[in-house]
PDB file of N, CA and C in Angstrom:
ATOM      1  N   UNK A   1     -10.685  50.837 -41.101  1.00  0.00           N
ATOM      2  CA  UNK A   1      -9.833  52.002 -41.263  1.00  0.00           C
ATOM      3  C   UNK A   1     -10.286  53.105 -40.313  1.00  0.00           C
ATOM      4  N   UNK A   2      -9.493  53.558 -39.273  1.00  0.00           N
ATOM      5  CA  UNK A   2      -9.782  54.659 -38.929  1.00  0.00           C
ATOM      6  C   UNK A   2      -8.798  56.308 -39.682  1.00  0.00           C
ATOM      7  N   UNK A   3      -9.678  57.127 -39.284  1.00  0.00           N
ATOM      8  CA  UNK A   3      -8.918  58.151 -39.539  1.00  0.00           C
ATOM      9  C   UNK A   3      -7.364  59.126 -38.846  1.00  0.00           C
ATOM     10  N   UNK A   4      -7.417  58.213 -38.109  1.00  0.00           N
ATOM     11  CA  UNK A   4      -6.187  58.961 -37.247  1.00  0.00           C
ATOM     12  C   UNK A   4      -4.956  59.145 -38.246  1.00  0.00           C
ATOM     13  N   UNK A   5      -4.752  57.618 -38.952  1.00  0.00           N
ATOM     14  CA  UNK A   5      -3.312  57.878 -39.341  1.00  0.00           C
ATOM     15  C   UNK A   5      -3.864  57.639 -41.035  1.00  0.00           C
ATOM     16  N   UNK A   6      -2.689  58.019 -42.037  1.00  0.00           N
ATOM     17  CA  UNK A   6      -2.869  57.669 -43.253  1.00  0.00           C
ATOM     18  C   UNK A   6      -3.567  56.336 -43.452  1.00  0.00           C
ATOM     19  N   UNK A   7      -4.150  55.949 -44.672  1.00  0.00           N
ATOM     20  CA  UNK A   7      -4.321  54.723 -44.745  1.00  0.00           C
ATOM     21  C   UNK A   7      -3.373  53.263 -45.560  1.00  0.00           C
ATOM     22  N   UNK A   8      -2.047  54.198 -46.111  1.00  0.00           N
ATOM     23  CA  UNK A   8      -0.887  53.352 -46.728  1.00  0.00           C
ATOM     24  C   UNK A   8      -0.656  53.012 -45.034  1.00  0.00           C
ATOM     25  N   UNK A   9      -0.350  53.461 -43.809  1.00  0.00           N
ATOM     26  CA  UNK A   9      -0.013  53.319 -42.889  1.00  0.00           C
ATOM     27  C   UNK A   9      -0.692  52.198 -42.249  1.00  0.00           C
ATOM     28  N   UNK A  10      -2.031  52.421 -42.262  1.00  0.00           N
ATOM     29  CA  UNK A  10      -3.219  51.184 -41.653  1.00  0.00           C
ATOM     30  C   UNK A  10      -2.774  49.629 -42.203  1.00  0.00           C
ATOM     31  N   UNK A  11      -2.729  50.003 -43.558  1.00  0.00           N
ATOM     32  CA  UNK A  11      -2.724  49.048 -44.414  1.00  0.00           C
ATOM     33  C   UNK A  11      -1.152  47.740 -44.078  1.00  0.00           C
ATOM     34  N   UNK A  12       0.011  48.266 -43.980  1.00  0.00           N
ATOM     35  CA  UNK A  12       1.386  48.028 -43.294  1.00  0.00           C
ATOM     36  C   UNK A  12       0.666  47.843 -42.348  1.00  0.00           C
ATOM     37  N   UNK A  13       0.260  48.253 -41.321  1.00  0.00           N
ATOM     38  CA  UNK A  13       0.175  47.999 -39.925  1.00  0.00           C
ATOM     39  C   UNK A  13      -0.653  46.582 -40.279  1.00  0.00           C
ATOM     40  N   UNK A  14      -1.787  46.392 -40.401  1.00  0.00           N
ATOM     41  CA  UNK A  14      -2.362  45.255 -40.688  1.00  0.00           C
ATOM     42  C   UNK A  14      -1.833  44.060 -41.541  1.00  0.00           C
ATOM     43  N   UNK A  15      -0.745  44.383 -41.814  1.00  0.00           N
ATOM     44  CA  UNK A  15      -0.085  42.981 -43.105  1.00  0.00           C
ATOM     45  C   UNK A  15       1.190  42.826 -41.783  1.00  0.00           C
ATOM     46  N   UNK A  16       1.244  43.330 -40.961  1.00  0.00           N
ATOM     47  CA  UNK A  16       2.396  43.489 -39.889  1.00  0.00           C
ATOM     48  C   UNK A  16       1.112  42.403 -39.079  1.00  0.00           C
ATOM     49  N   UNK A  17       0.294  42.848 -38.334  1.00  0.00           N
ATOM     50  CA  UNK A  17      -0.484  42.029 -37.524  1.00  0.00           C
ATOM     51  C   UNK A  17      -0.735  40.658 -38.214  1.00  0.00           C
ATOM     52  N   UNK A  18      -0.594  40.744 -39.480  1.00  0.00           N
ATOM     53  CA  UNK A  18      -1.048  39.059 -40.205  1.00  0.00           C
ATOM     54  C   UNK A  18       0.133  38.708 -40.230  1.00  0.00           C
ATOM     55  N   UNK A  19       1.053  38.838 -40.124  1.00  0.00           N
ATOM     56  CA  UNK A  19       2.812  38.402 -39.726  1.00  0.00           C
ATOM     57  C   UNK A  19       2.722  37.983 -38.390  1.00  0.00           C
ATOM     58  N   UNK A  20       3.041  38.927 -37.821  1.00  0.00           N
ATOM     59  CA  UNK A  20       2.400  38.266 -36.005  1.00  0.00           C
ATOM     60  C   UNK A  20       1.938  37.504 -35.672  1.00  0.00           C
ATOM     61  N   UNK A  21       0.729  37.263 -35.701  1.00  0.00           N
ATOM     62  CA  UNK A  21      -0.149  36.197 -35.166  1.00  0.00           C
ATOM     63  C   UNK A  21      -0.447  35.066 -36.381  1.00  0.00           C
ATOM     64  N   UNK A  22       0.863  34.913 -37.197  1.00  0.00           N
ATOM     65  CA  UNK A  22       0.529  33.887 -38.019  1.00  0.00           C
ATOM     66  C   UNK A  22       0.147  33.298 -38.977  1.00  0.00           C
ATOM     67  N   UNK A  23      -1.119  34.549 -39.593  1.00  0.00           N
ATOM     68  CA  UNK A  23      -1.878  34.367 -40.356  1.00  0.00           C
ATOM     69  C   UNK A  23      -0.801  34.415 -41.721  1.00  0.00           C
ATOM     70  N   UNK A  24       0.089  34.899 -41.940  1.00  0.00           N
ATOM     71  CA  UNK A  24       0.825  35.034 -42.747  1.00  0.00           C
ATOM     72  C   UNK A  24       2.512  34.743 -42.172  1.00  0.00           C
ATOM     73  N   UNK A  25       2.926  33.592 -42.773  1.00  0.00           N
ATOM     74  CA  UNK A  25       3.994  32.895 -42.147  1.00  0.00           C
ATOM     75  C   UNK A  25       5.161  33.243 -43.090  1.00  0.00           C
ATOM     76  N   UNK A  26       6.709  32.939 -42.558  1.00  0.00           N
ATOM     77  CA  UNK A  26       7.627  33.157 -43.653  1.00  0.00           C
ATOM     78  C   UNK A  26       7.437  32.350 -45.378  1.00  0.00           C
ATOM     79  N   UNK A  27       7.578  32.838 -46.160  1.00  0.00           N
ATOM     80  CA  UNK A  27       7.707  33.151 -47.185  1.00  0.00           C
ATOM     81  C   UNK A  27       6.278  32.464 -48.199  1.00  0.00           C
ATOM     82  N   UNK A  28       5.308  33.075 -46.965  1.00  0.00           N
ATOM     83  CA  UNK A  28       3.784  33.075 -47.426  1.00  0.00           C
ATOM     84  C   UNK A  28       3.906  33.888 -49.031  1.00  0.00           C
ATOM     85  N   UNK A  29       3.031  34.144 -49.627  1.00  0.00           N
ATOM     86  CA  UNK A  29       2.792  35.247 -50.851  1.00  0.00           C
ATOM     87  C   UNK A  29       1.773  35.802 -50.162  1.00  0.00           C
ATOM     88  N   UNK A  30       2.474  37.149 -50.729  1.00  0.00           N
ATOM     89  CA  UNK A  30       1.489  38.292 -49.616  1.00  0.00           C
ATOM     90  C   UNK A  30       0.603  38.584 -50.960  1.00  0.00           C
ATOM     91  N   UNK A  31      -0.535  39.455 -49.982  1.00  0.00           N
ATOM     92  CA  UNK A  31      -1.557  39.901 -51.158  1.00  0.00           C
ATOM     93  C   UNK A  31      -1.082  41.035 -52.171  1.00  0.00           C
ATOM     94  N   UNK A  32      -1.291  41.293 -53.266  1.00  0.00           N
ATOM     95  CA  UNK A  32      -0.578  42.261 -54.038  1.00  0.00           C
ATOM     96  C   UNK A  32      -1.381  43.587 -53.269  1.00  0.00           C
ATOM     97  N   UNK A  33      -0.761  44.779 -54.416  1.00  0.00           N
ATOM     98  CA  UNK A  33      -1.268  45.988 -53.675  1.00  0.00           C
ATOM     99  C   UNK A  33      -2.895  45.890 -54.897  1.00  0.00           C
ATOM    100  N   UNK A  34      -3.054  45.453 -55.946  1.00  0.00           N
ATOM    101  CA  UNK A  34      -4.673  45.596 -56.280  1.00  0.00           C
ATOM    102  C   UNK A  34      -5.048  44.738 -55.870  1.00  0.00           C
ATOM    103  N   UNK A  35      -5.404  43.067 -54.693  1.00  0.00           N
ATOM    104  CA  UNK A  35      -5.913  42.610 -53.956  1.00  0.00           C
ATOM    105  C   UNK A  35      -6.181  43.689 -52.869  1.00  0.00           C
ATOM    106  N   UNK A  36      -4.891  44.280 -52.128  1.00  0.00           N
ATOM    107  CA  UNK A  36      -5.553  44.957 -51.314  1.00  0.00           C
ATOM    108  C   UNK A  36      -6.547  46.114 -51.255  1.00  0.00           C
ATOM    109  N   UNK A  37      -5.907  46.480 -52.515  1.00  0.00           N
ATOM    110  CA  UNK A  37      -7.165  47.859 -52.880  1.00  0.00           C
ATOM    111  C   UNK A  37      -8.515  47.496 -52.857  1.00  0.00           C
ATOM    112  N   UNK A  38      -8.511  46.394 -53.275  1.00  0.00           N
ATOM    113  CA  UNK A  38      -9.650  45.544 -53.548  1.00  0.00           C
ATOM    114  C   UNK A  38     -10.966  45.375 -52.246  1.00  0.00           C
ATOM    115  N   UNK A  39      -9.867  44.858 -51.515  1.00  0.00           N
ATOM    116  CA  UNK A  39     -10.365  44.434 -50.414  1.00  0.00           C
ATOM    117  C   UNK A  39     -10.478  45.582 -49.359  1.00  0.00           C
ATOM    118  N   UNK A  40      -9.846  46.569 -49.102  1.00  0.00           N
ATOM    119  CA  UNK A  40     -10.348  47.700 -48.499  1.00  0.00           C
ATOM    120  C   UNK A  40     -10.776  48.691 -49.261  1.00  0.00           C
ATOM    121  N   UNK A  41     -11.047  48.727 -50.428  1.00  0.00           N
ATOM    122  CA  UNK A  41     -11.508  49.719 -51.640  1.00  0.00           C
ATOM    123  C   UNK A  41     -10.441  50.994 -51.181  1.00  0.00           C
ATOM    124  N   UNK A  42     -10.092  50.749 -51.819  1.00  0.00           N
ATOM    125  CA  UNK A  42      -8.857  51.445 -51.855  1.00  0.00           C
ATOM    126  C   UNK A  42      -7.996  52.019 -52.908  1.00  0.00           C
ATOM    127  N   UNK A  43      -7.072  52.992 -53.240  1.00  0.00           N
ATOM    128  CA  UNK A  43      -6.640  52.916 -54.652  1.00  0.00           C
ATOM    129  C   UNK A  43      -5.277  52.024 -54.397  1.00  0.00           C
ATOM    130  N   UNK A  44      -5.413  51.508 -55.560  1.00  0.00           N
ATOM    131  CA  UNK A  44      -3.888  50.472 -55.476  1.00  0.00           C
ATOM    132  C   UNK A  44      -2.738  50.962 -54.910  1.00  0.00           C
ATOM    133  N   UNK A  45      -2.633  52.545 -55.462  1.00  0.00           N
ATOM    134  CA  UNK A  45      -0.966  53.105 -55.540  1.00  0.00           C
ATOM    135  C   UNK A  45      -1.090  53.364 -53.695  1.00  0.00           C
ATOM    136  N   UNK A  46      -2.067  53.477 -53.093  1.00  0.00           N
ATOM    137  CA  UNK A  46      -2.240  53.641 -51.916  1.00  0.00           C
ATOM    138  C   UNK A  46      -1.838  52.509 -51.105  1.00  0.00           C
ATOM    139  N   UNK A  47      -2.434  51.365 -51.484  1.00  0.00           N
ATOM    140  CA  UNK A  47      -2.217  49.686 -51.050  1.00  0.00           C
ATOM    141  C   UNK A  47      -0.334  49.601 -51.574  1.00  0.00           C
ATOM    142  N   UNK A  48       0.175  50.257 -52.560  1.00  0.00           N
ATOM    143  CA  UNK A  48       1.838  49.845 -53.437  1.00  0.00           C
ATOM    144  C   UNK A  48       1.897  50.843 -52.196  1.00  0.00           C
ATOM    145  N   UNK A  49       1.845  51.903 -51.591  1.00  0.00           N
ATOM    146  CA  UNK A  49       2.477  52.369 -50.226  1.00  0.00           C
ATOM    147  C   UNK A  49       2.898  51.891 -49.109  1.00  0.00           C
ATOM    148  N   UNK A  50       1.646  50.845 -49.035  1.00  0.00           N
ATOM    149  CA  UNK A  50       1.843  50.139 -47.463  1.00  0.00           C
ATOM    150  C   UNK A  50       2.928  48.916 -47.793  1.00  0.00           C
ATOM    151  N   UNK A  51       2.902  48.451 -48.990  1.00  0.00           N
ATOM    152  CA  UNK A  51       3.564  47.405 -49.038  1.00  0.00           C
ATOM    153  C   UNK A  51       5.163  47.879 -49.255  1.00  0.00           C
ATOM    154  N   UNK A  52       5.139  49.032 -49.849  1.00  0.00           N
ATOM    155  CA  UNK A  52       6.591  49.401 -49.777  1.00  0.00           C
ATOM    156  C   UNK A  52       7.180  49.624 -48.163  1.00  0.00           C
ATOM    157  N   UNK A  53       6.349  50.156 -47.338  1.00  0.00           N
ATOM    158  CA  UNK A  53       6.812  50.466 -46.129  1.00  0.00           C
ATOM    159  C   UNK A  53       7.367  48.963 -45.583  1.00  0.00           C
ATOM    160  N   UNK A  54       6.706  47.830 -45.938  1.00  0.00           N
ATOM    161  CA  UNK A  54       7.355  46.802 -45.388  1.00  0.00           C
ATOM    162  C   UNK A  54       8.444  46.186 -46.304  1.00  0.00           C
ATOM    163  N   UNK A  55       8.647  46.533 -47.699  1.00  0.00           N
ATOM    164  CA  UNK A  55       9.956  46.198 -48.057  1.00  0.00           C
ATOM    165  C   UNK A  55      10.737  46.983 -47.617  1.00  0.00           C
ATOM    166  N   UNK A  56      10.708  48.239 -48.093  1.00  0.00           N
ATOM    167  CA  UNK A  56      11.858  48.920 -46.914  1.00  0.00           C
ATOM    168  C   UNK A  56      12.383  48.278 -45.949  1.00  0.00           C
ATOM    169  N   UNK A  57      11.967  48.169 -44.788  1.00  0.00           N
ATOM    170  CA  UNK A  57      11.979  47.464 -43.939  1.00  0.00           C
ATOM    171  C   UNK A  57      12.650  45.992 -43.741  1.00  0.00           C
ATOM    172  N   UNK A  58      12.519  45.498 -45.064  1.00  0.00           N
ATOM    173  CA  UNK A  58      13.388  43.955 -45.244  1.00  0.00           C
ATOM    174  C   UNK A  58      12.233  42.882 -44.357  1.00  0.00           C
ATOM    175  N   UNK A  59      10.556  43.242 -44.997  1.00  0.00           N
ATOM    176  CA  UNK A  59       9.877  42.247 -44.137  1.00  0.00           C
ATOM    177  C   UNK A  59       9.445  41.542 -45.052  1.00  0.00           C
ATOM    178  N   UNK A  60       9.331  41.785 -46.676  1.00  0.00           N
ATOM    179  CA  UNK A  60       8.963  41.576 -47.195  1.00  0.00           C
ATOM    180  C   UNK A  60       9.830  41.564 -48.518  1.00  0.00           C
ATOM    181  N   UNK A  61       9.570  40.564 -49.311  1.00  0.00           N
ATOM    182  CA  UNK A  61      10.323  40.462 -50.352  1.00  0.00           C
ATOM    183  C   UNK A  61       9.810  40.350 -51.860  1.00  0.00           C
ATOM    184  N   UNK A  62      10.134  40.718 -53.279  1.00  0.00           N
ATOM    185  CA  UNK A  62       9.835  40.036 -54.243  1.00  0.00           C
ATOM    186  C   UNK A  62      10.945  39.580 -54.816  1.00  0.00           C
ATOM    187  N   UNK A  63       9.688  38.616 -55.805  1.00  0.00           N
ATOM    188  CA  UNK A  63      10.129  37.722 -56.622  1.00  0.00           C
ATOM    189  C   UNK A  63       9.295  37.980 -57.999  1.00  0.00           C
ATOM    190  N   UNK A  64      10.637  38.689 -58.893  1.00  0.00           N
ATOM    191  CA  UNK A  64      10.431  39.129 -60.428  1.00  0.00           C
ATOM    192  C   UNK A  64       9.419  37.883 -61.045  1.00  0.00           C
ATOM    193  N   UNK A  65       8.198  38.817 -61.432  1.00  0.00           N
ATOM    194  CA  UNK A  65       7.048  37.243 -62.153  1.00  0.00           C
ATOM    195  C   UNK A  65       6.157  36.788 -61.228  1.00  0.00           C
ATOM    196  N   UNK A  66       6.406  36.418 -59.678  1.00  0.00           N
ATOM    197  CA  UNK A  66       5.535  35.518 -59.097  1.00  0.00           C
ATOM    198  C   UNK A  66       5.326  36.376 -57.938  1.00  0.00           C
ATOM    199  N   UNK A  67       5.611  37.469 -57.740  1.00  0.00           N
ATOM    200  CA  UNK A  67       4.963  38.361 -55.970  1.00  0.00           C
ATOM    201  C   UNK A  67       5.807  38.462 -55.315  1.00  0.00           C
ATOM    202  N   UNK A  68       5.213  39.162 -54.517  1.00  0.00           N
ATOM    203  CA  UNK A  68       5.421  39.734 -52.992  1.00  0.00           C
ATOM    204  C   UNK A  68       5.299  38.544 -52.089  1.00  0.00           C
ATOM    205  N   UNK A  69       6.637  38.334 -51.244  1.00  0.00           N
ATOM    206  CA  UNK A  69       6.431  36.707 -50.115  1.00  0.00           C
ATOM    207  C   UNK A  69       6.713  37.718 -48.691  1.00  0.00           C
ATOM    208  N   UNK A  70       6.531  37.134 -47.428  1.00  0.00           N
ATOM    209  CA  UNK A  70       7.094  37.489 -46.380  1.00  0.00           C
ATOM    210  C   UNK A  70       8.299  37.133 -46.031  1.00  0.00           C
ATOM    211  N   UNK A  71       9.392  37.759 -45.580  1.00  0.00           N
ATOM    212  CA  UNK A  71      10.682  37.512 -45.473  1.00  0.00           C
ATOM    213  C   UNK A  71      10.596  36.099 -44.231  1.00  0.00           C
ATOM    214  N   UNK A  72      12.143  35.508 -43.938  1.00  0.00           N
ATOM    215  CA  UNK A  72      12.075  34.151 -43.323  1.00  0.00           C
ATOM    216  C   UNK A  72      11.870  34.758 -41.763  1.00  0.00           C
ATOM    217  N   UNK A  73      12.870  36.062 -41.475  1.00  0.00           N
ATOM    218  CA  UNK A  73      12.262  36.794 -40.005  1.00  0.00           C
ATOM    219  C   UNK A  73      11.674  37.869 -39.950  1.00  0.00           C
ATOM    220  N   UNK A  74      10.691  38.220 -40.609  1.00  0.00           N
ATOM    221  CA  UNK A  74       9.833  39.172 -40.600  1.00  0.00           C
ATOM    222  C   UNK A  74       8.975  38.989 -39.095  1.00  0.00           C
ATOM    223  N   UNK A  75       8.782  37.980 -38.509  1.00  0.00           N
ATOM    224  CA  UNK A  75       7.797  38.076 -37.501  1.00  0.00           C
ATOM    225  C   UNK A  75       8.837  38.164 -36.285  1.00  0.00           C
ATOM    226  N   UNK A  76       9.873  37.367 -36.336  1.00  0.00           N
ATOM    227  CA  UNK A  76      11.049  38.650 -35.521  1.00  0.00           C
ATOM    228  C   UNK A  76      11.499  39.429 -35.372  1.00  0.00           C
ATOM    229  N   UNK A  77      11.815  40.200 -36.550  1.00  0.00           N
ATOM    230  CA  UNK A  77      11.693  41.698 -36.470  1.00  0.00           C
ATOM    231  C   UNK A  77      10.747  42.093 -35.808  1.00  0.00           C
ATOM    232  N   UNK A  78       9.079  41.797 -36.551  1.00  0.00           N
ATOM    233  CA  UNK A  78       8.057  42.753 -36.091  1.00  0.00           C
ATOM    234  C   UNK A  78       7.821  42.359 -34.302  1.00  0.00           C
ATOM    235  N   UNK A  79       7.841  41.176 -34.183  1.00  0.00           N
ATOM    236  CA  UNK A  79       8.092  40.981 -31.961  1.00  0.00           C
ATOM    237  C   UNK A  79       8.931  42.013 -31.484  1.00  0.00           C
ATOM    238  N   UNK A  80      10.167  42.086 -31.849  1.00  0.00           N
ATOM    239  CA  UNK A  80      11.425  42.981 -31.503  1.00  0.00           C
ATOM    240  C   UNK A  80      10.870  44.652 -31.216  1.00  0.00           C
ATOM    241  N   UNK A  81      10.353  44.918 -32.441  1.00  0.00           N
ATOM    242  CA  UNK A  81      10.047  46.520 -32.771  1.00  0.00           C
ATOM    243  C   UNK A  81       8.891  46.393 -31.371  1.00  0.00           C
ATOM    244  N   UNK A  82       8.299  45.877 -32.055  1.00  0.00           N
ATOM    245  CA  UNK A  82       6.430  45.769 -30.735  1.00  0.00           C
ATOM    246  C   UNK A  82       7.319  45.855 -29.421  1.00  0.00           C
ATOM    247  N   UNK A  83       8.003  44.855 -29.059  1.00  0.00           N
ATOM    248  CA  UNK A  83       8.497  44.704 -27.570  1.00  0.00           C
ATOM    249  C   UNK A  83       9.471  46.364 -27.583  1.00  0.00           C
ATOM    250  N   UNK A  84       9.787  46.533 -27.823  1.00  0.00           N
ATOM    251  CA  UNK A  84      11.029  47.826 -27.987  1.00  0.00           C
ATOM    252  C   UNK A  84      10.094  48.967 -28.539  1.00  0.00           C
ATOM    253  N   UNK A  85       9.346  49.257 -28.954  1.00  0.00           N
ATOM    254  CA  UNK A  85       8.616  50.394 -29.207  1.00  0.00           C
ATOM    255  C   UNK A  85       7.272  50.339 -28.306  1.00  0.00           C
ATOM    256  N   UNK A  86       6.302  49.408 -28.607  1.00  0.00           N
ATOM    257  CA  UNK A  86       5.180  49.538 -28.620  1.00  0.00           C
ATOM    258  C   UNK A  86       4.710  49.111 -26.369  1.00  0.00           C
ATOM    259  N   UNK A  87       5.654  48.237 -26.385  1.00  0.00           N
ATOM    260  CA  UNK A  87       5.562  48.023 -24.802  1.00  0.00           C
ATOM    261  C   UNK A  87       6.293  49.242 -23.906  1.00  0.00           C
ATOM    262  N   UNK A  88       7.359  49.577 -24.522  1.00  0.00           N
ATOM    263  CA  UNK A  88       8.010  50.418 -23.686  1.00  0.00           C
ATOM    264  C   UNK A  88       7.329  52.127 -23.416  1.00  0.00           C
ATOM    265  N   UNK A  89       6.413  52.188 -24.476  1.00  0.00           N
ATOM    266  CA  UNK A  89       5.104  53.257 -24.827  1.00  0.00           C
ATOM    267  C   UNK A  89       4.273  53.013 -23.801  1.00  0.00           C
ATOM    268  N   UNK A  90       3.507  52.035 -23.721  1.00  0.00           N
ATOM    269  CA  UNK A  90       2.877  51.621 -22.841  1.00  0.00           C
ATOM    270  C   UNK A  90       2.814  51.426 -21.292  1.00  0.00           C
ATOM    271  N   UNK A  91       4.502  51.165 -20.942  1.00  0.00           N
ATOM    272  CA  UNK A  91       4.777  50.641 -19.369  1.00  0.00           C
ATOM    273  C   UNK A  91       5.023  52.333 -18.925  1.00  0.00           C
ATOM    274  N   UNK A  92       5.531  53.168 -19.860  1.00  0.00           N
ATOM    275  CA  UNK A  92       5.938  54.801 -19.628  1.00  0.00           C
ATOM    276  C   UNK A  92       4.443  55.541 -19.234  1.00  0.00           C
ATOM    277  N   UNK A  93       3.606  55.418 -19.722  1.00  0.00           N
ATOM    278  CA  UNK A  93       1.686  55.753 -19.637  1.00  0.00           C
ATOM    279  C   UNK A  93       1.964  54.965 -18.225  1.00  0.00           C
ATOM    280  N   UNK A  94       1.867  53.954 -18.250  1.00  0.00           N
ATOM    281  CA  UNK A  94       1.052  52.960 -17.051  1.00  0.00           C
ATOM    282  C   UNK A  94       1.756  53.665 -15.613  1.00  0.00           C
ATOM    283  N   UNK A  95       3.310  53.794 -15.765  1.00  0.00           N
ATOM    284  CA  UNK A  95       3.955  54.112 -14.759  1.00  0.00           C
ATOM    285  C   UNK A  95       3.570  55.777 -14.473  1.00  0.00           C
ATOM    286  N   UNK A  96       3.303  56.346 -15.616  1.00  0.00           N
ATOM    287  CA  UNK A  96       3.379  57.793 -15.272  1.00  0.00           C
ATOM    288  C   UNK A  96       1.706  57.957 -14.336  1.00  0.00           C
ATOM    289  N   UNK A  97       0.760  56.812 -15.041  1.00  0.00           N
ATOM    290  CA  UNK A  97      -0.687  57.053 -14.580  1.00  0.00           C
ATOM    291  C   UNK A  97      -0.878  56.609 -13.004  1.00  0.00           C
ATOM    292  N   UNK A  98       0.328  55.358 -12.615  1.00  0.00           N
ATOM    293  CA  UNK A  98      -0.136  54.891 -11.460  1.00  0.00           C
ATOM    294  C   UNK A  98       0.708  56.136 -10.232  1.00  0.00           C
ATOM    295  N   UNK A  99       1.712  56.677 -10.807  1.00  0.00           N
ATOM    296  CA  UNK A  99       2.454  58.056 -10.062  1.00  0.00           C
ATOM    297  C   UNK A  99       1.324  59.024 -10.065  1.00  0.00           C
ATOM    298  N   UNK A 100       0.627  59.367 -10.847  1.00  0.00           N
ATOM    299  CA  UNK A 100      -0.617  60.505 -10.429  1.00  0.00           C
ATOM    300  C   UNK A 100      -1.125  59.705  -9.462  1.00  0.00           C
ATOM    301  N   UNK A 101      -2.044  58.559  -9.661  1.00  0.00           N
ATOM    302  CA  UNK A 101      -2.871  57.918  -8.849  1.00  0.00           C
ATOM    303  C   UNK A 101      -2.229  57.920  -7.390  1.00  0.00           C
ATOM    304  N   UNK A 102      -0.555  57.441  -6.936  1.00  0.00           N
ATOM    305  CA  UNK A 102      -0.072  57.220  -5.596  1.00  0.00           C
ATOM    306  C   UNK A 102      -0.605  55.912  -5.893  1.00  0.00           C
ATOM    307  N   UNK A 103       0.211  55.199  -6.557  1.00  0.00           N
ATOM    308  CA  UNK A 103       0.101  53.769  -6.657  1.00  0.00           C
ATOM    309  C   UNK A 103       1.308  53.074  -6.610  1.00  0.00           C
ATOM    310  N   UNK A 104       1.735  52.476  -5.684  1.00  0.00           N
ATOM    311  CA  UNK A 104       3.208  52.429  -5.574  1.00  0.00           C
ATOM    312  C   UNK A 104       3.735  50.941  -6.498  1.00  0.00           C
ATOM    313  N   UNK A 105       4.842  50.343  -6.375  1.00  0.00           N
ATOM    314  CA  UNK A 105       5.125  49.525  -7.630  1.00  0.00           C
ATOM    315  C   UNK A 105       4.758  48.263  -7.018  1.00  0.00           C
ATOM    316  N   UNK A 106       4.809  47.766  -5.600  1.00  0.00           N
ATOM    317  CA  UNK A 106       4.435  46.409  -5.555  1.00  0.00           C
ATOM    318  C   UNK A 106       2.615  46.270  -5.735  1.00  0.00           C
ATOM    319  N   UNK A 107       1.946  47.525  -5.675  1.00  0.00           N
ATOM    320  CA  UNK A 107       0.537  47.380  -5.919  1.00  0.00           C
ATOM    321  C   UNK A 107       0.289  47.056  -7.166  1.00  0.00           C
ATOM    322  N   UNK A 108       0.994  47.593  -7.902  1.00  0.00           N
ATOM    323  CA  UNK A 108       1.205  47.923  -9.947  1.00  0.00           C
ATOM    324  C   UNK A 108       1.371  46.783  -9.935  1.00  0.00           C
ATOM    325  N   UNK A 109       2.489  46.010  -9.558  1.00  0.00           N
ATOM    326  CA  UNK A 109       2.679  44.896  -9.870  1.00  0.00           C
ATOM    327  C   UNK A 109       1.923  43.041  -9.868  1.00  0.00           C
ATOM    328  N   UNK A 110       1.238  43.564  -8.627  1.00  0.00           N
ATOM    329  CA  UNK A 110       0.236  42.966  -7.993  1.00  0.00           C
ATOM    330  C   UNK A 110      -1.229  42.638  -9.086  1.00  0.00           C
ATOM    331  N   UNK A 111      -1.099  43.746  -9.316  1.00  0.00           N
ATOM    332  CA  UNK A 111      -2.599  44.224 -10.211  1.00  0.00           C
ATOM    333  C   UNK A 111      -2.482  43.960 -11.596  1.00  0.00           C
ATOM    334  N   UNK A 112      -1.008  43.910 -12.256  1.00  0.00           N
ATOM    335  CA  UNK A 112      -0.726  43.003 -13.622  1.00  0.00           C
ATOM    336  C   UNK A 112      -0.893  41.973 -13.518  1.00  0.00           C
ATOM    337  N   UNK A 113      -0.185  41.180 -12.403  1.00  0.00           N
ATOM    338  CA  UNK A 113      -0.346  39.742 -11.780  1.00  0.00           C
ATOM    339  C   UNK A 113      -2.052  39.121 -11.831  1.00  0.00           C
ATOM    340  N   UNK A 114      -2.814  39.826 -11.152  1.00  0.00           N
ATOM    341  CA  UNK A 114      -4.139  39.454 -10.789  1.00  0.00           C
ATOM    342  C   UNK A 114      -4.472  39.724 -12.798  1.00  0.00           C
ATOM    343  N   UNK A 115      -4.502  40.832 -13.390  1.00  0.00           N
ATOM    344  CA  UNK A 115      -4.921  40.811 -14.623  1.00  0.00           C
ATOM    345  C   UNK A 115      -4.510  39.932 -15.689  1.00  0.00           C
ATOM    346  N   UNK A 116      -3.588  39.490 -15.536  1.00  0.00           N
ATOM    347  CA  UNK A 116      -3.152  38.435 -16.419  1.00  0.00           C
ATOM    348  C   UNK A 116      -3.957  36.973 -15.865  1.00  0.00           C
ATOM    349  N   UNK A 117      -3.381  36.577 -14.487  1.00  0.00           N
ATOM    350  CA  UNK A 117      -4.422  35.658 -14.713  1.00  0.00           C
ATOM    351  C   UNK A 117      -5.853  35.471 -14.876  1.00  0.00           C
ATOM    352  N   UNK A 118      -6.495  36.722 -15.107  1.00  0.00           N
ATOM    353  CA  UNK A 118      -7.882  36.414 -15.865  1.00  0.00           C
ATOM    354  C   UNK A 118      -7.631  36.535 -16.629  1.00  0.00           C
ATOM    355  N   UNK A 119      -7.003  36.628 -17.208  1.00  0.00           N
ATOM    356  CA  UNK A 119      -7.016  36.681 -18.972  1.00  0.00           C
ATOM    357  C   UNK A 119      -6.778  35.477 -19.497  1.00  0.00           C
ATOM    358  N   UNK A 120      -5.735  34.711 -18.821  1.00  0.00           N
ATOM    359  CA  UNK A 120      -5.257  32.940 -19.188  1.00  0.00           C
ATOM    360  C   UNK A 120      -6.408  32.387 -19.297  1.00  0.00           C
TER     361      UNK A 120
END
């Protein structure tokens, strides 16, 4: 947990990243909100925050008696938002930083190129 943002917020954000990468697949059973309290010591009604932010949302669903599941496109949604929010945040920084620098776009481009393949 850091302090920047609320922690009902952290908490969503991280049940969003276990959607993503898998760890939590469509119509997994998600952890309740006193597991999560649990597990980040936390107060429950704090953990029933984060999880509401993702029903809202339609990422997450219950089922009267047996829990909280992940919806069937919850991890399409959450790609969609990331690609459409979270990249387009990012390429706006990168472009505005390589314009201070005098970095023109086939260099930028060049230099994603070379960074990605170390990363493969």
């Amino acid at each position: 947990m850091d302090g920047e943002k609320p922690i009902y917020i952290q908490i969503a954000e991280w049940l969003e990243k276990e959607i993503i990468d898998g760890t939590l697949k469509a119509h997994d059973k998600m952890h309740s909100q006193y597991q999560l309290a649990e597990l980040f010591n936390i107060n429950p009604a704090t953990a029933g925050k984060g999880l509401t932010i993702l029903l809202d949302a339609e990422l997450i669903y219950k089922k009267r008696g047996l829990g909280t599941f992940v919806a069937a496109d919850a991890r399409e949604k959450l790609l969609a938002k990331r690609k459409d929010r979270t990249l387009r945040r990012l390429i706006h920084e990168l472009l505005d930083e390589a314009r201070l620098l005098g970095i023109e776009d086939e260099a930028l481009f060049e230099f994603i190129q070379t960074e990605r393949k170390e990363r493969s």
